[in-house]
C-alpha atoms as a PDB file:
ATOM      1  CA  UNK A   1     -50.631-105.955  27.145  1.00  0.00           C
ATOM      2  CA  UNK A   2     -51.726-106.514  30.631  1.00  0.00           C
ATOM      3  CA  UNK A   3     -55.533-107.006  31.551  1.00  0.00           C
ATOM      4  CA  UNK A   4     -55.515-103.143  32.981  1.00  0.00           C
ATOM      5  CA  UNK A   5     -54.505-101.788  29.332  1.00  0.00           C
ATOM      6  CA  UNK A   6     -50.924-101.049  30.427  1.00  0.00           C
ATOM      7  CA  UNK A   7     -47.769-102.511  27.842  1.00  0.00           C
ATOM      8  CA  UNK A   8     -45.873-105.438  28.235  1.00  0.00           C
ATOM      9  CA  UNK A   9     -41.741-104.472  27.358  1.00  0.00           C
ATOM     10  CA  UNK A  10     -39.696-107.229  27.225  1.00  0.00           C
ATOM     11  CA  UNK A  11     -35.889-106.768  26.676  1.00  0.00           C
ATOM     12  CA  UNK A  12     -33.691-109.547  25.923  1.00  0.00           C
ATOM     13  CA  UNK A  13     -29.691-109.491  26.684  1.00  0.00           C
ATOM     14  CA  UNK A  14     -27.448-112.573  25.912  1.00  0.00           C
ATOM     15  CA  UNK A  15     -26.054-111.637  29.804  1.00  0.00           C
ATOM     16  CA  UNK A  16     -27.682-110.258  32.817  1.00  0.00           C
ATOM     17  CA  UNK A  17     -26.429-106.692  32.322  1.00  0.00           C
ATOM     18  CA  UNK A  18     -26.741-106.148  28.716  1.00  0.00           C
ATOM     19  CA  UNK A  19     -30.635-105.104  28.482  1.00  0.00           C
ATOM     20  CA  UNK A  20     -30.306-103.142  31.622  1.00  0.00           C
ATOM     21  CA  UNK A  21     -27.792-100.946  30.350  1.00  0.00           C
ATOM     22  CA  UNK A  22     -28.811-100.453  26.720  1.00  0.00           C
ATOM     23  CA  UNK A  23     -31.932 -99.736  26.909  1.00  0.00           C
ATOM     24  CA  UNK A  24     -32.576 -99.810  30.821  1.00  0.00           C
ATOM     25  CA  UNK A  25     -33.335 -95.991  30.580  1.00  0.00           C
ATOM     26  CA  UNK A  26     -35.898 -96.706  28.274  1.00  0.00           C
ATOM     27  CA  UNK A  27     -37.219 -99.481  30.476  1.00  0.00           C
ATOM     28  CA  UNK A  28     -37.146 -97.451  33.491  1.00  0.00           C
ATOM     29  CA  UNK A  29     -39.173 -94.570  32.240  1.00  0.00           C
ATOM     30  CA  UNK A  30     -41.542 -96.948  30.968  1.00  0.00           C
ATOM     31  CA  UNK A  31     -42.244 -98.577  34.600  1.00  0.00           C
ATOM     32  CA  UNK A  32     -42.749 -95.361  35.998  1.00  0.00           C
ATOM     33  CA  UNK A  33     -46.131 -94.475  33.810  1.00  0.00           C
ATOM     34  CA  UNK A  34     -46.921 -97.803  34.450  1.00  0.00           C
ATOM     35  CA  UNK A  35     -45.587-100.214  31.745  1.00  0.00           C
ATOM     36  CA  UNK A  36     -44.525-104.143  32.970  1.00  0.00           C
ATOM     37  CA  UNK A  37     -40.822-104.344  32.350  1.00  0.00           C
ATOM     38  CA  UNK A  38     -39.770-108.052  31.681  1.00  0.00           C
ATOM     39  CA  UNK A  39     -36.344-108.934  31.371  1.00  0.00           C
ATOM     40  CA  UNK A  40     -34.490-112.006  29.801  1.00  0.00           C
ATOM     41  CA  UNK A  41     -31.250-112.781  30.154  1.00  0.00           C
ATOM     42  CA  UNK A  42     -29.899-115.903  27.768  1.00  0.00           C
ATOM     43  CA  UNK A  43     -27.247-116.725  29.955  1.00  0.00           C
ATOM     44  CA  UNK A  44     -25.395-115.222  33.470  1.00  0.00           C
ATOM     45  CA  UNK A  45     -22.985-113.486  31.764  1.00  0.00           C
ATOM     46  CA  UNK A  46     -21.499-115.338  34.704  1.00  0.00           C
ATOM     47  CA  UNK A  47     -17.407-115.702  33.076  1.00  0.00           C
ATOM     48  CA  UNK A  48     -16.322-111.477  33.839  1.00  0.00           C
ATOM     49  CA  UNK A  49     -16.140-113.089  37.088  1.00  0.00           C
ATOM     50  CA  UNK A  50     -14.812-110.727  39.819  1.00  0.00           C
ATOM     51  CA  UNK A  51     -10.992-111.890  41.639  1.00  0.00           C
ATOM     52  CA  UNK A  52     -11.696-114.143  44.546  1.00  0.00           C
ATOM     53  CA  UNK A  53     -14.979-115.227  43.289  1.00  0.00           C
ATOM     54  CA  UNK A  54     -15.526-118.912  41.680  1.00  0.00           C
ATOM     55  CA  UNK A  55     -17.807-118.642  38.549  1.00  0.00           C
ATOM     56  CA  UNK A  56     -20.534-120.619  40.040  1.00  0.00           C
ATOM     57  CA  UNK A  57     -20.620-117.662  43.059  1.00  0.00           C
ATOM     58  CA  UNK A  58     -20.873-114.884  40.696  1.00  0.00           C
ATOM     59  CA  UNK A  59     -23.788-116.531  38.639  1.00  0.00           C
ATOM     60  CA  UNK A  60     -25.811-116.384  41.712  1.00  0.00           C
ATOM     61  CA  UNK A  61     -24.796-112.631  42.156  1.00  0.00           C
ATOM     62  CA  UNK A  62     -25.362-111.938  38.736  1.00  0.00           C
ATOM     63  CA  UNK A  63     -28.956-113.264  39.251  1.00  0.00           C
ATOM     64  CA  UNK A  64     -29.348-111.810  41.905  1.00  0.00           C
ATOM     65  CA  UNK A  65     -28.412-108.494  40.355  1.00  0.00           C
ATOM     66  CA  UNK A  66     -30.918-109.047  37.494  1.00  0.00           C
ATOM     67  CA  UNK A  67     -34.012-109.625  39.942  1.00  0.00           C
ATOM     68  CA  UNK A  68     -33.220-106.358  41.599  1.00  0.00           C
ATOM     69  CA  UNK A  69     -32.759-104.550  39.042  1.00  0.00           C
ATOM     70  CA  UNK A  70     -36.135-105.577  37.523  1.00  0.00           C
ATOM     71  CA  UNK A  71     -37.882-105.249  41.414  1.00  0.00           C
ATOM     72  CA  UNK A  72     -36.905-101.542  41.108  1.00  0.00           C
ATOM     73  CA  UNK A  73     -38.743-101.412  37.984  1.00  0.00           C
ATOM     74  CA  UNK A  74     -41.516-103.113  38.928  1.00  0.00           C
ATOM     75  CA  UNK A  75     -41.108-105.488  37.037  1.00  0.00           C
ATOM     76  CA  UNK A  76     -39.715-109.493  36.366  1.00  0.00           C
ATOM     77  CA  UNK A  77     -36.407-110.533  35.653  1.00  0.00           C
ATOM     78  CA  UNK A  78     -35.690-114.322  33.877  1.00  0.00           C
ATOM     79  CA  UNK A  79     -32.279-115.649  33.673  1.00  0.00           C
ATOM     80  CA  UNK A  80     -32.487-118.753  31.460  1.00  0.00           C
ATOM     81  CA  UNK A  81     -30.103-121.646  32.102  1.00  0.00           C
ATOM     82  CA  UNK A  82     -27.429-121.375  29.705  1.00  0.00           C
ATOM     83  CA  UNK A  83     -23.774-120.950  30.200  1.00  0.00           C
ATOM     84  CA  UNK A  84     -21.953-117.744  29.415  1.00  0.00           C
ATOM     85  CA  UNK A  85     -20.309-117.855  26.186  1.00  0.00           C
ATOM     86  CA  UNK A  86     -21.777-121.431  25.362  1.00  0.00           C
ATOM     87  CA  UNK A  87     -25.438-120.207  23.967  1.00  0.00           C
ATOM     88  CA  UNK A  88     -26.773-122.849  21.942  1.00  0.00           C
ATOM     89  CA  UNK A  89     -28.431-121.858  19.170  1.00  0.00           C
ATOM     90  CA  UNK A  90     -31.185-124.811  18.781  1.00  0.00           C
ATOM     91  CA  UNK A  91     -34.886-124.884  18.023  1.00  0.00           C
ATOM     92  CA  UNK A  92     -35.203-126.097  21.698  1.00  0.00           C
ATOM     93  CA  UNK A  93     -33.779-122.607  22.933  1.00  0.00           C
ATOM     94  CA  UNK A  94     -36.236-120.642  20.392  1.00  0.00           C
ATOM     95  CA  UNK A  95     -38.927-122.780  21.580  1.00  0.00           C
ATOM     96  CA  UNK A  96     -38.348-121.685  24.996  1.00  0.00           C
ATOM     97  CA  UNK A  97     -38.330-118.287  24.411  1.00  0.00           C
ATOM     98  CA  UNK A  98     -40.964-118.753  22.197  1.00  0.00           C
ATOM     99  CA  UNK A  99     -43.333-120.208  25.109  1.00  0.00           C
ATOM    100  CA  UNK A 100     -42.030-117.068  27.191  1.00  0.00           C
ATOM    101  CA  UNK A 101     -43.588-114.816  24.484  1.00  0.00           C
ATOM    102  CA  UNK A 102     -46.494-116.639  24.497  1.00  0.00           C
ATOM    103  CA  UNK A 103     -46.685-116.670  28.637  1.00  0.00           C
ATOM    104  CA  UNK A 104     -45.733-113.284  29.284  1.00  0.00           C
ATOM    105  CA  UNK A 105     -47.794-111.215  26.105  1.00  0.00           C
ATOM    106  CA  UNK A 106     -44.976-108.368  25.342  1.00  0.00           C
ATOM    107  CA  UNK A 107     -46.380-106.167  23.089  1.00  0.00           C
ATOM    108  CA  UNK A 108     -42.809-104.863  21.697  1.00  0.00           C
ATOM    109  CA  UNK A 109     -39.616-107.130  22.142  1.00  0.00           C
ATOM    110  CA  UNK A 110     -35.747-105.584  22.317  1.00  0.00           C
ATOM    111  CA  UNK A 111     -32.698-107.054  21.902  1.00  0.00           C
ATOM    112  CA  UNK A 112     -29.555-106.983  20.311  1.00  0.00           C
ATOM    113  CA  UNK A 113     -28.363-105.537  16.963  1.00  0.00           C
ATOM    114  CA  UNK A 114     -27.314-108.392  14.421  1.00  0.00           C
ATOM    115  CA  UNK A 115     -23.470-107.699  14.390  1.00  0.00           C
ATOM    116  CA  UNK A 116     -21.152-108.088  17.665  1.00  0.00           C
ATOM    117  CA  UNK A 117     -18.095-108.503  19.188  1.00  0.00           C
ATOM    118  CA  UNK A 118     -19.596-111.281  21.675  1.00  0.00           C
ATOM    119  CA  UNK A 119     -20.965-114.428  19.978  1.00  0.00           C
ATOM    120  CA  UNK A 120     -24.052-114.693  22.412  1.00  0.00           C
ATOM    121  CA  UNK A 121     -25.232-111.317  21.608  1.00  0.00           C
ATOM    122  CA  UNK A 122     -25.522-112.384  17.670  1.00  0.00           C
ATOM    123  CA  UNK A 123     -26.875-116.042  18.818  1.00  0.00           C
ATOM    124  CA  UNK A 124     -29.177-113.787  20.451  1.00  0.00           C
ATOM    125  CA  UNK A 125     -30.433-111.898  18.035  1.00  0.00           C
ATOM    126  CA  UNK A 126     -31.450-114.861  15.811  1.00  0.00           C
ATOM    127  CA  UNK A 127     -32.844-116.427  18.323  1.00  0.00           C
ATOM    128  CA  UNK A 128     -35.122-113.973  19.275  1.00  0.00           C
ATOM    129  CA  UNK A 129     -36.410-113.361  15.679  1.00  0.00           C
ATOM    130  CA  UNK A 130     -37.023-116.997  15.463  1.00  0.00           C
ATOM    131  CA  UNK A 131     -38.724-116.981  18.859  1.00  0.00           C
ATOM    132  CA  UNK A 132     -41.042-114.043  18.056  1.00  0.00           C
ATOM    133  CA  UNK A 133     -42.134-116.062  14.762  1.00  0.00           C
ATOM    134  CA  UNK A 134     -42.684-119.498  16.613  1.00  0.00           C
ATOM    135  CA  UNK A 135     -44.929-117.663  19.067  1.00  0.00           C
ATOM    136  CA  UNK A 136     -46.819-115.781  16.729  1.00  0.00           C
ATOM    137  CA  UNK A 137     -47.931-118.764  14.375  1.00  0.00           C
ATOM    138  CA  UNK A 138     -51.323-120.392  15.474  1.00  0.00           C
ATOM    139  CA  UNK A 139     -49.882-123.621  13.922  1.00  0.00           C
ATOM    140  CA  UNK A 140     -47.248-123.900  16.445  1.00  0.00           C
ATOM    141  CA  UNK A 141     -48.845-125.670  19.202  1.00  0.00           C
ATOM    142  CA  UNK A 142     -47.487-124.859  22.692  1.00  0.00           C
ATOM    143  CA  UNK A 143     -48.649-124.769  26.672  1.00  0.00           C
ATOM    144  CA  UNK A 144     -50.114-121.354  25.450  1.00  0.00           C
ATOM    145  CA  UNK A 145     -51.661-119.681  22.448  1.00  0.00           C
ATOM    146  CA  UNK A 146     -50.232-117.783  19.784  1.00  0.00           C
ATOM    147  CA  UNK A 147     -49.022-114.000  20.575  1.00  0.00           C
ATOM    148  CA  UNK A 148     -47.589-111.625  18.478  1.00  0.00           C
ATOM    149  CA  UNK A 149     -44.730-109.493  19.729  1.00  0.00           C
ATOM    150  CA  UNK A 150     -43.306-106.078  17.783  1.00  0.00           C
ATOM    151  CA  UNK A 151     -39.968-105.704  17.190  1.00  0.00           C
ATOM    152  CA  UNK A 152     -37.658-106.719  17.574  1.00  0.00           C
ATOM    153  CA  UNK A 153     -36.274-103.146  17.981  1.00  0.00           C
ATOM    154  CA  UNK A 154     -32.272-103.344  18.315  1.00  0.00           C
ATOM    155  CA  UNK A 155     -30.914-101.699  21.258  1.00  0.00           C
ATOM    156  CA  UNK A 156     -27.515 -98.949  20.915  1.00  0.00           C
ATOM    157  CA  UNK A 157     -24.786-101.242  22.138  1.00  0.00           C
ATOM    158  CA  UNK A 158     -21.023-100.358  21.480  1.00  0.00           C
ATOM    159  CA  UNK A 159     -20.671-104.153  21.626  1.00  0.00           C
ATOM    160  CA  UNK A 160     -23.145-104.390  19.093  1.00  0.00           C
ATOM    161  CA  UNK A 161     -21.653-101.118  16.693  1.00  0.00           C
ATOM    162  CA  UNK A 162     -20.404-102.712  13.575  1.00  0.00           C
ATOM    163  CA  UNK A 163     -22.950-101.050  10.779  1.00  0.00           C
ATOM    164  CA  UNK A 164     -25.289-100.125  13.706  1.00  0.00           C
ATOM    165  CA  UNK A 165     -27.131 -96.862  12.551  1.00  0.00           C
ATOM    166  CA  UNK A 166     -30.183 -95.259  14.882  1.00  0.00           C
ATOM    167  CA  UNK A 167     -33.636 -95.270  13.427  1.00  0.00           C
ATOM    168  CA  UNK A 168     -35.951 -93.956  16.073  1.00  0.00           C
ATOM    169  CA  UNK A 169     -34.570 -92.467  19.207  1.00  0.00           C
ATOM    170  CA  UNK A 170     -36.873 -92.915  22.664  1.00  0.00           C
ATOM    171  CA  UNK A 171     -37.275 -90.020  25.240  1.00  0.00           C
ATOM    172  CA  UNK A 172     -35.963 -91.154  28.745  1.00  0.00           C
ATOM    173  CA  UNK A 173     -37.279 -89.076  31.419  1.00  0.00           C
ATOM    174  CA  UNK A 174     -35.212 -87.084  34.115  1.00  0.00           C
ATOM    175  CA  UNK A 175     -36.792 -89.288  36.459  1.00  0.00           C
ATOM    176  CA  UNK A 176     -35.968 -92.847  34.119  1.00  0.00           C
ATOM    177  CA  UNK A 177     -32.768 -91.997  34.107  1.00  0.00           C
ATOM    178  CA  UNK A 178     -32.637 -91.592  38.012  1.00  0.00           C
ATOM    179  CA  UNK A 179     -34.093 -94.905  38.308  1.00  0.00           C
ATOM    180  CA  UNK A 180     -32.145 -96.522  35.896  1.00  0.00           C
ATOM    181  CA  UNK A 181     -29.047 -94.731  37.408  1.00  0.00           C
ATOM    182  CA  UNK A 182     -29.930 -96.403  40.804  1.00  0.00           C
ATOM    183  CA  UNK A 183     -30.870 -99.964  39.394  1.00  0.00           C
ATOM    184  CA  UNK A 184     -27.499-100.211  37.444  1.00  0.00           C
ATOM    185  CA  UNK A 185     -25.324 -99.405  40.392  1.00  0.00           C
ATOM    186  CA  UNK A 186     -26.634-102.525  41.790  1.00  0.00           C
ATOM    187  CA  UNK A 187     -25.093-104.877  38.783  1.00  0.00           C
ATOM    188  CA  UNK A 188     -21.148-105.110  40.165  1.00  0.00           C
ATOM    189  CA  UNK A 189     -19.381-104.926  36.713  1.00  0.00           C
ATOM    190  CA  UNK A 190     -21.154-101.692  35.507  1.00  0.00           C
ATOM    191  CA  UNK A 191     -19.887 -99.942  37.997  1.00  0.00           C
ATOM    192  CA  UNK A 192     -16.247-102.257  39.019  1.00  0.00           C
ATOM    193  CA  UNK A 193     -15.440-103.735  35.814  1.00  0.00           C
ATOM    194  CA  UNK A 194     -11.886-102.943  35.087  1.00  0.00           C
ATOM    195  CA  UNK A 195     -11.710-103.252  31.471  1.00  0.00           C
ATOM    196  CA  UNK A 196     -14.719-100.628  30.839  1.00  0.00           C
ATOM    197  CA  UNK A 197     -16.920 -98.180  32.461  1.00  0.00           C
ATOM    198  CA  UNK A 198     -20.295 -99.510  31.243  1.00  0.00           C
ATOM    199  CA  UNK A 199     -22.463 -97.436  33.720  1.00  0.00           C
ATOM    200  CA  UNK A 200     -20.667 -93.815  33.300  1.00  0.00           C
ATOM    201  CA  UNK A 201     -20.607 -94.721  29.237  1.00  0.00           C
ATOM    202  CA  UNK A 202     -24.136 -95.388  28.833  1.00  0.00           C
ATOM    203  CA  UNK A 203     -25.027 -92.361  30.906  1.00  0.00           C
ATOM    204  CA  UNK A 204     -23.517 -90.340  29.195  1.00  0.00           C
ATOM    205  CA  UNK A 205     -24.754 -91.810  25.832  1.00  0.00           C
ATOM    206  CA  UNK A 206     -28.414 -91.030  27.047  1.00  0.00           C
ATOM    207  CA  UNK A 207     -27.381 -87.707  27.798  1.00  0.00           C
ATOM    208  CA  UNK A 208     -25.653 -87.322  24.010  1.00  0.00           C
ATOM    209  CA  UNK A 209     -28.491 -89.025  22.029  1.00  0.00           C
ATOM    210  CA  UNK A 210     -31.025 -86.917  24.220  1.00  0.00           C
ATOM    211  CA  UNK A 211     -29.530 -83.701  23.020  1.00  0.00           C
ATOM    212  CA  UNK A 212     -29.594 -84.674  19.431  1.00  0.00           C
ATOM    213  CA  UNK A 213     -33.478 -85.266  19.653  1.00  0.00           C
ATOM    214  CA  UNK A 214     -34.238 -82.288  22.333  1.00  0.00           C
ATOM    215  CA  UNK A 215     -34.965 -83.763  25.112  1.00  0.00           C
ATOM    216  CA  UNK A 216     -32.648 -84.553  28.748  1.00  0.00           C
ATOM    217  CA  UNK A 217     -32.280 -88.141  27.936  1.00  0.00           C
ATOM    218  CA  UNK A 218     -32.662 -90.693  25.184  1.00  0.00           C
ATOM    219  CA  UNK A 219     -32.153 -94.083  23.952  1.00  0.00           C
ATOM    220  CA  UNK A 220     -31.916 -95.194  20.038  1.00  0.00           C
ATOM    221  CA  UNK A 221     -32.607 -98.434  18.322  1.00  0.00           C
ATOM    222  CA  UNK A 222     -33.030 -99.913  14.767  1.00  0.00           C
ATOM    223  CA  UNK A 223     -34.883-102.129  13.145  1.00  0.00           C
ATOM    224  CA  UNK A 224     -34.887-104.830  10.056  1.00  0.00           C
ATOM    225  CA  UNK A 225     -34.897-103.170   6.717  1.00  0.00           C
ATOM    226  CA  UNK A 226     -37.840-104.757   6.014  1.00  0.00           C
ATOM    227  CA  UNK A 227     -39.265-103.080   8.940  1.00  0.00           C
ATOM    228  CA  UNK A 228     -37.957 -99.396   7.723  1.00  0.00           C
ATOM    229  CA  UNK A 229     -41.300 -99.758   4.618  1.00  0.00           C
ATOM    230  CA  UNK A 230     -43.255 -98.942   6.931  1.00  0.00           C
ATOM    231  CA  UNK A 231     -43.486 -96.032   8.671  1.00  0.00           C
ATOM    232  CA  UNK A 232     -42.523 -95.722  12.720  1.00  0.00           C
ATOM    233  CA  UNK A 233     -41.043 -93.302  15.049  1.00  0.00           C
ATOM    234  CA  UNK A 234     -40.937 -95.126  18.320  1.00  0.00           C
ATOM    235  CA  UNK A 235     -42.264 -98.474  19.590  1.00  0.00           C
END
């Protein structure tokens, strides 16, 4: 939480791209009433390159993308280092995230569901539960204290859908989803990739899960089992 009271959300994708569009709706609506949006990106997500780009020229767009997309938000954007499709899944990566936690105070981190089609989005997910238990043990020393995050809270992906089932759905806001709408145009494959139509699909999955709960617009994640004793309706 920020010094002003407001929340710290930080979203973690295994490529630039991935947190924006599952749960950038969420995000977005949270900027507006004044929320710091903090995205992480593992790696570039930098090998869908584009025809008549090199891979190295579409990283920079891609991180380029990601700081824009945050800017509209309000917010930060952090691309780590890594290579698309070569995550490495080491305590040196957790501990990295780990001092991000720590840095940055999120009080509720979201990421990706355990199962995928795309091996960085499960390398993700384990490395952000390890990271989120690194940074919230006192015994751990680091550059900065200990800080508990929430979460994680496991965004609707239909990368991520193998035994994915909602838990808690999140109202996003006519005016979210405008913003969102306008930050995601700015990220090149949701809008030209020719092998799916991220941006039009997760629209319209806002617009579905918001009609199951009542409201315009909505996002759903899940949690741990673990997580399900207690009781929770939205982070």
């Amino acid at each position: 939480m920020t010094t002003d009271g407001r929340k710290v959300i930080m979203a973690i994708g295994g490529h630039v791209g991935d947190a924006e569009l599952t749960c950038g709706g969420v995000l977005a609506t949270a900027s507006l009433r004044g929320d710091h949006i903090i995205t992480v990106a593992m790696t570039g997500g930098e090998r869908g390159v584009p025809a008549g780009m090199t891979v190295a020229q579409y990283r920079k767009q891609k991180e380029e993308e990601a700081t824009t997309f945050a800017r509209m938000l309000g917010g930060d954007a952090i691309v780590m280092p890594y290579v698309d499709g070569e995550l490495p899944e080491t305590d040196e990566v957790k501990l990295q995230l780990c001092d991000l936690i720590r840095k940055h105070k999120p009080d509720v981190l979201l990421t990706h569901w355990k199962n995928s089609m795309h091996k960085d989005h499960m390398a993700t997910h384990r490395i952000v539960k390890d990271a989120q238990f690194f940074a919230g043990l006192p015994a751990i020393e680091r550059e900065y204290p200990a800080h508990f995050a929430a979460g994680p809270y496991y965004a609707e992906n239909w990368e991520d859908s193998e035994g994915y089932v909602p838990y808690t759905s999140v109202e996003v806001t006519p005016e979210g989803f405008d913003l969102w709408y306008k930050a995601i145009s700015t990220h090149w494959f949701a809008v030209h990739s020719p092998s799916f139509h991220y941006r039009d699909f997760y629209a319209t999955l806002m617009k579905m899960r918001g009609y199951l709960c009542r409201r315009a617009y909505a996002e759903t994640f899940t949690v741990d089992e673990i997580e399900k004793k207690e009781f929770k309706t939205s982070f």
